[in-house]
PDB file of N, CA and C in Angstrom:
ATOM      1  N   UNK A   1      -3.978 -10.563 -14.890  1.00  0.00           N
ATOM      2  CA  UNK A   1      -4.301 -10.289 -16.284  1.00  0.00           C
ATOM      3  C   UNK A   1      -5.363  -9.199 -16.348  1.00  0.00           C
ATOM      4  N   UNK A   2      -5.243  -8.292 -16.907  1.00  0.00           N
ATOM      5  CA  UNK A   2      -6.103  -7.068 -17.242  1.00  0.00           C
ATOM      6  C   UNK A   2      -6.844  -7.065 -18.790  1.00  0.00           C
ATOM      7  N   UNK A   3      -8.105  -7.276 -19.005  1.00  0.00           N
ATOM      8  CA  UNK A   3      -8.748  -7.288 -20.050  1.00  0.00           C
ATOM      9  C   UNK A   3      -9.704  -5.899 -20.431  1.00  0.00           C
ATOM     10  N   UNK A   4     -10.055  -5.188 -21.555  1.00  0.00           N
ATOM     11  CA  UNK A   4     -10.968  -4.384 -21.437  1.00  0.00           C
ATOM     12  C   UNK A   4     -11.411  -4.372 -23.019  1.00  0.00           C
ATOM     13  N   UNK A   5     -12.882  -3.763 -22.284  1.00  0.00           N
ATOM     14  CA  UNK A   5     -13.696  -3.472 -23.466  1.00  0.00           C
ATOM     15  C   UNK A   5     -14.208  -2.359 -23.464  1.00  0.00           C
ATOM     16  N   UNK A   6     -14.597  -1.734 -24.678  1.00  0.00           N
ATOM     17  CA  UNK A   6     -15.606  -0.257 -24.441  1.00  0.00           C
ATOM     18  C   UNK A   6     -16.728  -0.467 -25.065  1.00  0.00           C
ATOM     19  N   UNK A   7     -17.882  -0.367 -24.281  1.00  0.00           N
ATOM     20  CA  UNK A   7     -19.041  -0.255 -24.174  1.00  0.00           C
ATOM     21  C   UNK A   7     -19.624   1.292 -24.695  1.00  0.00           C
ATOM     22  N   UNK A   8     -20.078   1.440 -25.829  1.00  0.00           N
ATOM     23  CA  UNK A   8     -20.499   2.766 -25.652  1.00  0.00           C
ATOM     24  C   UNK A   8     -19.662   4.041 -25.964  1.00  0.00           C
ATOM     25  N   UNK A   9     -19.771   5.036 -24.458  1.00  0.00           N
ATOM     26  CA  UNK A   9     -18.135   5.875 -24.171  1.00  0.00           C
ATOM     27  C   UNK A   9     -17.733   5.293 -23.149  1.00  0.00           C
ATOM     28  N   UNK A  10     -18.046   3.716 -22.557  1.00  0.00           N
ATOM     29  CA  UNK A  10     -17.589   3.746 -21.335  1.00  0.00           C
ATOM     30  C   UNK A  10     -16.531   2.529 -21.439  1.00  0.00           C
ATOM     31  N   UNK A  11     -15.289   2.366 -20.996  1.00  0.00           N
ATOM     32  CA  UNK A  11     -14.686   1.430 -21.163  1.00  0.00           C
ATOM     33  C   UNK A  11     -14.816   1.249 -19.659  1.00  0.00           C
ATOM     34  N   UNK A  12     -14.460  -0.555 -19.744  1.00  0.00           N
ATOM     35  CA  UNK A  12     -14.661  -1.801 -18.860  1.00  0.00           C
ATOM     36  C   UNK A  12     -13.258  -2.079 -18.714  1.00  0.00           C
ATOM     37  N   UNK A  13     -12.539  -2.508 -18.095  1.00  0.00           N
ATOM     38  CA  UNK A  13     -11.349  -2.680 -17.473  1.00  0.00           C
ATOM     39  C   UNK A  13     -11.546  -3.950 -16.292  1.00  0.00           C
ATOM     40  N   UNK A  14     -11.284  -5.563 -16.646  1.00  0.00           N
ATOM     41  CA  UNK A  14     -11.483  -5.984 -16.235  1.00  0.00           C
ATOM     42  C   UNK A  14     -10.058  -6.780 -15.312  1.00  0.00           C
ATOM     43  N   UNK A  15      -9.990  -6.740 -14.071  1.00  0.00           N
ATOM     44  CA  UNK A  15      -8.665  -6.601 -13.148  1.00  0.00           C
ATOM     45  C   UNK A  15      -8.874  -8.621 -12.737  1.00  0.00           C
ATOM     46  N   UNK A  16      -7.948  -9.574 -13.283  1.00  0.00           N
ATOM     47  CA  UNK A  16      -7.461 -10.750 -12.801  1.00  0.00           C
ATOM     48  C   UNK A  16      -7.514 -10.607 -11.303  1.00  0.00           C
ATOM     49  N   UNK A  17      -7.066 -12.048 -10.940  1.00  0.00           N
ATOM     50  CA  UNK A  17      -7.046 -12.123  -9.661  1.00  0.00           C
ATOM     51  C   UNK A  17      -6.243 -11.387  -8.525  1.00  0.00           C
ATOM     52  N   UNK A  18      -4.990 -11.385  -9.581  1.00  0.00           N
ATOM     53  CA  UNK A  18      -4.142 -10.398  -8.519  1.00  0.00           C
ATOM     54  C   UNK A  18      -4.287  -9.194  -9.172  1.00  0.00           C
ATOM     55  N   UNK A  19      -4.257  -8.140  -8.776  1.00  0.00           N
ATOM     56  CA  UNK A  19      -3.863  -6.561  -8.972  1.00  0.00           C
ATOM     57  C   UNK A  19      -2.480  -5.824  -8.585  1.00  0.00           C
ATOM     58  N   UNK A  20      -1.470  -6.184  -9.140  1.00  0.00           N
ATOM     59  CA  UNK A  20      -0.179  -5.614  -8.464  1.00  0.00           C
ATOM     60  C   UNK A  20       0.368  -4.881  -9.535  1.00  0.00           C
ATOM     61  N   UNK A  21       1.493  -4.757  -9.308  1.00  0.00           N
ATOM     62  CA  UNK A  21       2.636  -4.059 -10.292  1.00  0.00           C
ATOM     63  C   UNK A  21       2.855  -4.612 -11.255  1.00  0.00           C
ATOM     64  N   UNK A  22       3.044  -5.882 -11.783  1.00  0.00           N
ATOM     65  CA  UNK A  22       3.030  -6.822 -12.583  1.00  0.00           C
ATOM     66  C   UNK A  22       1.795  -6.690 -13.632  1.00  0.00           C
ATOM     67  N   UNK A  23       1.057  -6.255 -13.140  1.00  0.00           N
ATOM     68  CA  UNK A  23      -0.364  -5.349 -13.926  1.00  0.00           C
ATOM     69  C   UNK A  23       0.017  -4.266 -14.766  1.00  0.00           C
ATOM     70  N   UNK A  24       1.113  -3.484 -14.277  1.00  0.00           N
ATOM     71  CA  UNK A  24       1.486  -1.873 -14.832  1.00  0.00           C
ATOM     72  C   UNK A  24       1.094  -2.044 -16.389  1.00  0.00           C
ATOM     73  N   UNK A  25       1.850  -2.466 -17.470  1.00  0.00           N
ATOM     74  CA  UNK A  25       2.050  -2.412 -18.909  1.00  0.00           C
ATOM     75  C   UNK A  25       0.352  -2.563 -19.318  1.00  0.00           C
ATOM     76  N   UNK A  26       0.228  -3.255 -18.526  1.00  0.00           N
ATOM     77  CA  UNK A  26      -1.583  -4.229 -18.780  1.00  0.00           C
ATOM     78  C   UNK A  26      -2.603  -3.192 -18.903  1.00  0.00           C
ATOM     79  N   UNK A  27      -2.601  -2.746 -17.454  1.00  0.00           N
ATOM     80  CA  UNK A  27      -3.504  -1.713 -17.004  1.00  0.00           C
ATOM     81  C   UNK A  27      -3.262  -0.424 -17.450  1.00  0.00           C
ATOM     82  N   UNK A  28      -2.205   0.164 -17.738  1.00  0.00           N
ATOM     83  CA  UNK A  28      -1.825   1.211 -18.492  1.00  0.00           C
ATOM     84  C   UNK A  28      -2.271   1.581 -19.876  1.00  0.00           C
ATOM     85  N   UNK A  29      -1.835  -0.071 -20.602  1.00  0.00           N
ATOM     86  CA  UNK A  29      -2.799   0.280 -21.956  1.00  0.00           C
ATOM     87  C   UNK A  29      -3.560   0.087 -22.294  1.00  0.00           C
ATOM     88  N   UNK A  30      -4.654  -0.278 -21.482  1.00  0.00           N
ATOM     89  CA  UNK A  30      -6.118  -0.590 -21.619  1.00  0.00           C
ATOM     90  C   UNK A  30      -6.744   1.169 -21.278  1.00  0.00           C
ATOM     91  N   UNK A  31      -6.358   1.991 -20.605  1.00  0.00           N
ATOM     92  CA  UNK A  31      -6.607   3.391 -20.749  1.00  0.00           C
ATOM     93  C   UNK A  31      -6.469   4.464 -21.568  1.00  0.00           C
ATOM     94  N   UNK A  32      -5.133   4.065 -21.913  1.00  0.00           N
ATOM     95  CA  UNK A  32      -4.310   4.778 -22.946  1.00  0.00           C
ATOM     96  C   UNK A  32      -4.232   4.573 -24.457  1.00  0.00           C
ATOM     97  N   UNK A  33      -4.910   3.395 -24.654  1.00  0.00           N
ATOM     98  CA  UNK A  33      -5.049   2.814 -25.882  1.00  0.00           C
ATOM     99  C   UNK A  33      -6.405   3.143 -26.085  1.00  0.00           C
ATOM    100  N   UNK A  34      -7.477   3.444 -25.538  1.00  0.00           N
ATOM    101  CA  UNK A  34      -8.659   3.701 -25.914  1.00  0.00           C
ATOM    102  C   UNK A  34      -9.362   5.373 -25.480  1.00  0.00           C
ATOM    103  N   UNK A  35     -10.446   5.442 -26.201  1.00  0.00           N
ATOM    104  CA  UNK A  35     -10.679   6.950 -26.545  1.00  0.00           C
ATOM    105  C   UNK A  35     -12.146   6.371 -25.105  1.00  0.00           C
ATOM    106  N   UNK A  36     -12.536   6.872 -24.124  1.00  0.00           N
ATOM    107  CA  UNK A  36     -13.466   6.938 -23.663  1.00  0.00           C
ATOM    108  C   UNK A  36     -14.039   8.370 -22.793  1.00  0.00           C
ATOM    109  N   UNK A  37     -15.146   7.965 -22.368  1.00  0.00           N
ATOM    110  CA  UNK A  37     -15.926   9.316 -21.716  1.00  0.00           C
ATOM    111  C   UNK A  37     -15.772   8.681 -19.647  1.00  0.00           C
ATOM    112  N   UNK A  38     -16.089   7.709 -19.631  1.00  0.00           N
ATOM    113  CA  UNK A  38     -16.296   7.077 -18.499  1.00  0.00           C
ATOM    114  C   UNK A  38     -15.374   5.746 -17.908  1.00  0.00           C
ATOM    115  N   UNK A  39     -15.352   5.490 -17.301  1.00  0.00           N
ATOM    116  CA  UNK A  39     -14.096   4.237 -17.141  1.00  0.00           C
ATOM    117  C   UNK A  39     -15.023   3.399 -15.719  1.00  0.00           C
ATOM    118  N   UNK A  40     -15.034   2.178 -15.890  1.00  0.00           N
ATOM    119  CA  UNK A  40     -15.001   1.106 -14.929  1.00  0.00           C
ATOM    120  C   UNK A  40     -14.200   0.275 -14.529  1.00  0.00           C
ATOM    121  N   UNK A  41     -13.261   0.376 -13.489  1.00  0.00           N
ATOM    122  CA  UNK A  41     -12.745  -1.023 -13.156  1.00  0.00           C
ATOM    123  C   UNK A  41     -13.603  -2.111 -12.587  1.00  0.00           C
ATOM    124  N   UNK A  42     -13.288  -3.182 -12.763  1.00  0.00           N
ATOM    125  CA  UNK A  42     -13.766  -4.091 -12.396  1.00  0.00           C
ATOM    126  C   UNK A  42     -13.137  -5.368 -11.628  1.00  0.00           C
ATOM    127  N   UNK A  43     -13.459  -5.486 -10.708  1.00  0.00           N
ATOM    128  CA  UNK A  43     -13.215  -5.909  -9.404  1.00  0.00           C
ATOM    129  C   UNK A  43     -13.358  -7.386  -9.130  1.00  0.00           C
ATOM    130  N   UNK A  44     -14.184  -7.764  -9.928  1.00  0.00           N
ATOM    131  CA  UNK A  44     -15.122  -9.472  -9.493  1.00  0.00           C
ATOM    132  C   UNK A  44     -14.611 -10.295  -9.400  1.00  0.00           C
ATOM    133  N   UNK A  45     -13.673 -10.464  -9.964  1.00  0.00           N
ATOM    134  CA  UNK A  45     -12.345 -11.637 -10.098  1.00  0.00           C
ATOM    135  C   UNK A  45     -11.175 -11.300  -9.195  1.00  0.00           C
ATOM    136  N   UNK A  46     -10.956 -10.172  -8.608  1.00  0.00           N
ATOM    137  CA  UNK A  46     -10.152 -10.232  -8.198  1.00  0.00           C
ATOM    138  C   UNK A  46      -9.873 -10.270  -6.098  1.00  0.00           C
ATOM    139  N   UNK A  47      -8.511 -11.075  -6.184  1.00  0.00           N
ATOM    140  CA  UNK A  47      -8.615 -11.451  -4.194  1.00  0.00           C
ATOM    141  C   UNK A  47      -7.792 -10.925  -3.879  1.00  0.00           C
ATOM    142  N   UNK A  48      -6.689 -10.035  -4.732  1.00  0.00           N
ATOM    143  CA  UNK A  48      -5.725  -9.598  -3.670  1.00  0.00           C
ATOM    144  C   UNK A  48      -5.088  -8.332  -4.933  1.00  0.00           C
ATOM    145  N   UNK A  49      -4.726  -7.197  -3.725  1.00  0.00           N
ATOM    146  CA  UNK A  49      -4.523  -5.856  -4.409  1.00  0.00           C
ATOM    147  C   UNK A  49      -3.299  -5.722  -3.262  1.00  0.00           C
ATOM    148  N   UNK A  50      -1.997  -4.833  -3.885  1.00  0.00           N
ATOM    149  CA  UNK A  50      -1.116  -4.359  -3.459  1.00  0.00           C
ATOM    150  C   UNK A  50      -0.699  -3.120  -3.654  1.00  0.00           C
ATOM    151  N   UNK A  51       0.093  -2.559  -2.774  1.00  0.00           N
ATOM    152  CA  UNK A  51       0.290  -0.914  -3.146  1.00  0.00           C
ATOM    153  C   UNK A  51       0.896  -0.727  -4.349  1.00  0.00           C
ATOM    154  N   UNK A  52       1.274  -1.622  -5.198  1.00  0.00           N
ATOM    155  CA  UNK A  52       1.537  -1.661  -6.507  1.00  0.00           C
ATOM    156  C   UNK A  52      -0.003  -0.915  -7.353  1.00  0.00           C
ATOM    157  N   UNK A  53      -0.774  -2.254  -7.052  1.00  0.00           N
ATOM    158  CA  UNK A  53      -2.447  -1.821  -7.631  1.00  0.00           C
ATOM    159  C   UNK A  53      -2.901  -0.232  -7.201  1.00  0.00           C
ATOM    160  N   UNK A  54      -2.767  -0.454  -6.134  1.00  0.00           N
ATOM    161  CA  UNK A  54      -3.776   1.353  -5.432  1.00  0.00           C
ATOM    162  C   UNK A  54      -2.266   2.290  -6.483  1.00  0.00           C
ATOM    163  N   UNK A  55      -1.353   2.187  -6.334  1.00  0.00           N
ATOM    164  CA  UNK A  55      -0.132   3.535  -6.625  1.00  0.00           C
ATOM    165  C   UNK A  55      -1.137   3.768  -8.391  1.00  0.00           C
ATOM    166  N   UNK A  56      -1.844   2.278  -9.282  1.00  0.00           N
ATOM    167  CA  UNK A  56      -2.070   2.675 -10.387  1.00  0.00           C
ATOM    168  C   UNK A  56      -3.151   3.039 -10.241  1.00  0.00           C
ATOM    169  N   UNK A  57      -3.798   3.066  -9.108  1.00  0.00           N
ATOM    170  CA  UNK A  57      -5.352   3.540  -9.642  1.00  0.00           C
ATOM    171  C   UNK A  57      -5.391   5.193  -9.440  1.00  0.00           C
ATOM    172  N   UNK A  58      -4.189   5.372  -8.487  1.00  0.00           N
ATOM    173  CA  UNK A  58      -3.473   6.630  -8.330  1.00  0.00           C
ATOM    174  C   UNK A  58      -3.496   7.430  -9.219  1.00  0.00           C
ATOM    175  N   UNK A  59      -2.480   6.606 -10.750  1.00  0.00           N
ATOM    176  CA  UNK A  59      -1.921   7.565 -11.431  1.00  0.00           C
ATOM    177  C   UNK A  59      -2.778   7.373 -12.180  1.00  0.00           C
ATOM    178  N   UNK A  60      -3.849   6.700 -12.563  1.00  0.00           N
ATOM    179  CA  UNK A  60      -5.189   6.934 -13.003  1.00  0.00           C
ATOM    180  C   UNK A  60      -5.618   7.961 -13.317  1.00  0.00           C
ATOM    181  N   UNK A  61      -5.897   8.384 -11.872  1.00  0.00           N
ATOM    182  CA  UNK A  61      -6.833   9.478 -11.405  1.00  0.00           C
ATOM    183  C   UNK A  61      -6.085  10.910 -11.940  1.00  0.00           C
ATOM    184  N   UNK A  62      -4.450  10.732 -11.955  1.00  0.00           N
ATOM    185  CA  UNK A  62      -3.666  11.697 -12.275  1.00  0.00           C
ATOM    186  C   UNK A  62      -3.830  12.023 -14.061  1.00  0.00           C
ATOM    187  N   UNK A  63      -3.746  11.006 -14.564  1.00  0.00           N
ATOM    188  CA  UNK A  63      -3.589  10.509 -16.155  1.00  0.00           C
ATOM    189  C   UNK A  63      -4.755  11.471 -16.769  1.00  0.00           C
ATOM    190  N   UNK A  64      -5.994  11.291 -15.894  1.00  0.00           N
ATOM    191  CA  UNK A  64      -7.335  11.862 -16.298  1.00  0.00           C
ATOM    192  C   UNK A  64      -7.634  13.033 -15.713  1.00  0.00           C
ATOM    193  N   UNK A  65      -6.697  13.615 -14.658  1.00  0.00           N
ATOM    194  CA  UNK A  65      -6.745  15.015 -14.136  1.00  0.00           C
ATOM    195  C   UNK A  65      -8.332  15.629 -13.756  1.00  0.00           C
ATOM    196  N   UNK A  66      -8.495  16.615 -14.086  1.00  0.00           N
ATOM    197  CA  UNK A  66     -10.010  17.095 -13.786  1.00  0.00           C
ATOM    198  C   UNK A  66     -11.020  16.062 -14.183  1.00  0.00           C
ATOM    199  N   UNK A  67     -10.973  15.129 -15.060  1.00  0.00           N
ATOM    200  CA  UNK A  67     -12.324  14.188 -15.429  1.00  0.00           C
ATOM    201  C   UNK A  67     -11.672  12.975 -14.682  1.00  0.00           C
ATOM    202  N   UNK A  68     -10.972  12.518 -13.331  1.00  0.00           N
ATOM    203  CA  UNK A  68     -10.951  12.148 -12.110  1.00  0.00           C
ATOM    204  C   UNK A  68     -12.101  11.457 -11.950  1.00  0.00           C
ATOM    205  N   UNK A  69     -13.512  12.129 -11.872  1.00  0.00           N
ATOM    206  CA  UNK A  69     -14.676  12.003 -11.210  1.00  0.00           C
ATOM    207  C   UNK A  69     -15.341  11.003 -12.219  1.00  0.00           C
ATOM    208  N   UNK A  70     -14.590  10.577 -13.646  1.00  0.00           N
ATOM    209  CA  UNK A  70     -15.686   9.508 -14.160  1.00  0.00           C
ATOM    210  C   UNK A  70     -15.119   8.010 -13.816  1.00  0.00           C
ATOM    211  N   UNK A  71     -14.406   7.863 -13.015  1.00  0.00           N
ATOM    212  CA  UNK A  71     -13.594   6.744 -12.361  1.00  0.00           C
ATOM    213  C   UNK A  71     -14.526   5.862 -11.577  1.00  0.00           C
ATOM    214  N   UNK A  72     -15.732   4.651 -12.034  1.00  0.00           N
ATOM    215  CA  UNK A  72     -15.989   3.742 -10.948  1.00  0.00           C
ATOM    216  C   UNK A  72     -15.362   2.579 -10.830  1.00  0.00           C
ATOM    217  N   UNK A  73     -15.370   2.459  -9.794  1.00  0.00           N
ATOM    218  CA  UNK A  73     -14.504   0.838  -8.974  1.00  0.00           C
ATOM    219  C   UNK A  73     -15.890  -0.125  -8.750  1.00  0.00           C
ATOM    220  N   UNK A  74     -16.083  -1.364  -9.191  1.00  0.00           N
ATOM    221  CA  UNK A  74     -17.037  -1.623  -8.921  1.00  0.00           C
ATOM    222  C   UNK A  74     -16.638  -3.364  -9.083  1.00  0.00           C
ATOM    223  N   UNK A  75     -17.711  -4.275  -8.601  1.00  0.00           N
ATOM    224  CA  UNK A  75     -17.463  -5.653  -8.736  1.00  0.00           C
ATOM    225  C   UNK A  75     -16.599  -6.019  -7.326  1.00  0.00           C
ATOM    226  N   UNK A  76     -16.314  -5.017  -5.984  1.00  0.00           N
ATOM    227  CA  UNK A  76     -15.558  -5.064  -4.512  1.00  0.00           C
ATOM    228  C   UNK A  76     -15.895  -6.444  -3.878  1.00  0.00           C
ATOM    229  N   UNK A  77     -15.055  -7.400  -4.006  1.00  0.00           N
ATOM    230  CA  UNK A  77     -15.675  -7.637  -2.134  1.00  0.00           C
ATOM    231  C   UNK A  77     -15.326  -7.269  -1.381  1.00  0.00           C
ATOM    232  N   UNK A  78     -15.827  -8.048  -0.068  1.00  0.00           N
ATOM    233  CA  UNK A  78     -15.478  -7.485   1.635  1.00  0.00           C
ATOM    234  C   UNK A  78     -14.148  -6.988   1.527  1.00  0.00           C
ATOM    235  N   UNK A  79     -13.380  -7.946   0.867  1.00  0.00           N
ATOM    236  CA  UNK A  79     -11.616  -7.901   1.527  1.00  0.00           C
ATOM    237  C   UNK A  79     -11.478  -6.372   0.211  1.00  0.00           C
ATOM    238  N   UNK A  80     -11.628  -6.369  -0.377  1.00  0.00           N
ATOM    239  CA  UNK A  80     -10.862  -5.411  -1.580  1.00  0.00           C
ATOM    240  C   UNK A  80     -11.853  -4.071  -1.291  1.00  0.00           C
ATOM    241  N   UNK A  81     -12.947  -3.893  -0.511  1.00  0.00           N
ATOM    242  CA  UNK A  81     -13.609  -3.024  -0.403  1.00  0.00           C
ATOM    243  C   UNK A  81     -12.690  -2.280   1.176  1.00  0.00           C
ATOM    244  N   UNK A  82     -12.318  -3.212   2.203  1.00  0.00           N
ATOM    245  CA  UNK A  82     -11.999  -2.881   3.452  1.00  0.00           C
ATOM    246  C   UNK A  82     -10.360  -2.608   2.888  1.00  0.00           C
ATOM    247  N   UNK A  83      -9.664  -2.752   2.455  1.00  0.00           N
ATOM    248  CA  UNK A  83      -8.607  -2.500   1.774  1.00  0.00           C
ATOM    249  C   UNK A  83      -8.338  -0.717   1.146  1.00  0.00           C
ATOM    250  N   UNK A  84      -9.575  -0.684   0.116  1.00  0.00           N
ATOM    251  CA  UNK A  84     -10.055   0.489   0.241  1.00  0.00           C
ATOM    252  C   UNK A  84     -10.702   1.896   0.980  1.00  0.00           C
ATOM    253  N   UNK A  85     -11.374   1.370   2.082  1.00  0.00           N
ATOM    254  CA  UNK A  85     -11.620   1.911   2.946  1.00  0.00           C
ATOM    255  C   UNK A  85     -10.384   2.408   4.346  1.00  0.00           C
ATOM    256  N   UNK A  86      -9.462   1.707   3.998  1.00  0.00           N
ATOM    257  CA  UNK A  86      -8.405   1.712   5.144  1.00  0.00           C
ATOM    258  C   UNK A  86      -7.274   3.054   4.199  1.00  0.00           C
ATOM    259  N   UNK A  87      -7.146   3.037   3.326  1.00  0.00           N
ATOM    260  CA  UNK A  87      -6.600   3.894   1.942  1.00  0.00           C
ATOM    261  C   UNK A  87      -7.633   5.465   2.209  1.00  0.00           C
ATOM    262  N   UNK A  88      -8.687   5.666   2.394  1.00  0.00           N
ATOM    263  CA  UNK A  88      -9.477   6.528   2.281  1.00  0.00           C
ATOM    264  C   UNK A  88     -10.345   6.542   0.092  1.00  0.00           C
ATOM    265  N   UNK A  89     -10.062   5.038  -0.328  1.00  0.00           N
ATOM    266  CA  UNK A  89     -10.210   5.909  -1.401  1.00  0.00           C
ATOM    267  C   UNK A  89     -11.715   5.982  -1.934  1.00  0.00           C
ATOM    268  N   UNK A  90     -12.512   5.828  -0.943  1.00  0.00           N
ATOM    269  CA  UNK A  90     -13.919   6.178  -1.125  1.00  0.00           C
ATOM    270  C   UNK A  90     -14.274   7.743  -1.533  1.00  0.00           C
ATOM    271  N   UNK A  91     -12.872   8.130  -1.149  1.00  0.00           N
ATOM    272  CA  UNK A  91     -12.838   9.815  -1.068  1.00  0.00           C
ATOM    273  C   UNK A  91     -13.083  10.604  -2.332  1.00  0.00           C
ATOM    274  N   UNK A  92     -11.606   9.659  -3.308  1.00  0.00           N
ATOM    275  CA  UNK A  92     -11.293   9.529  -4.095  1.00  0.00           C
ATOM    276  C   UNK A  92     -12.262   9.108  -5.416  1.00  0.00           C
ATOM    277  N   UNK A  93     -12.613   7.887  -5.489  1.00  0.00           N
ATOM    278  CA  UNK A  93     -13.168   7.121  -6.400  1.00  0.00           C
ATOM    279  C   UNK A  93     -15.111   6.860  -5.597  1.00  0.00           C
ATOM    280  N   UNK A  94     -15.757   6.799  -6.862  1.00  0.00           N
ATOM    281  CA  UNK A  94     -17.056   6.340  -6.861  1.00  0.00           C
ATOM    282  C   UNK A  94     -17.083   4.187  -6.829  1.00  0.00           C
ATOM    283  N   UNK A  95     -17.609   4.160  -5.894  1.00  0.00           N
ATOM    284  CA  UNK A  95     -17.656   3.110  -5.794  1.00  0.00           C
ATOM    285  C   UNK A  95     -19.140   2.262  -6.117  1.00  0.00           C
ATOM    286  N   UNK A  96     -19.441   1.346  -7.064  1.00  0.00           N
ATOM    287  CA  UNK A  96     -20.860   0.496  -7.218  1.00  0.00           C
ATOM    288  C   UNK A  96     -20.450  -0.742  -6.738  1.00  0.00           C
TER     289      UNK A  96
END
């Protein structure tokens, strides 16, 4: 289940336990439906991510083109942080 709020200019994007494909419609219009400057996903709740999840944080990054860089991932644990790190997408995304 994908929930969000906007704070400010910054919308909150809050990611359920699982993160998969089954997310798409969810996570899609929690971006697309709102006007923001900054974006957070949020991580805290969630234990398991699939290349379903990373392909959207993908087209994310695509969706927002040059403003890419206001993308944080934040709320990681161990497992969803080493997941990330094996992806390279520290490269990619700002991580708190």
């Amino acid at each position: 289940m994908i929930n969000s709020k906007l704070k400010g200019d910054t919308l909150w994007v809050y990611v359920g336990d699982k993160f998969t494909i089954d997310s798409f419609a969810e996570f899609q219009a929690a971006y697309c439906e709102n006007e923001f400057k900054d974006i957070v996903i949020d991580f805290s709740q969630t234990s398991q991510i699939d290349s379903g999840g990373l392909g959207m944080l993908l087209q994310l990054r695509t969706h927002l083109g040059e403003e890419a860089n206001r993308i944080t991932l934040s709320g990681l644990s161990d497992h969803i942080l080493k997941v990330f790190e094996v992806v390279n997408f520290e490269k990619l995304f700002k991580m708190a």
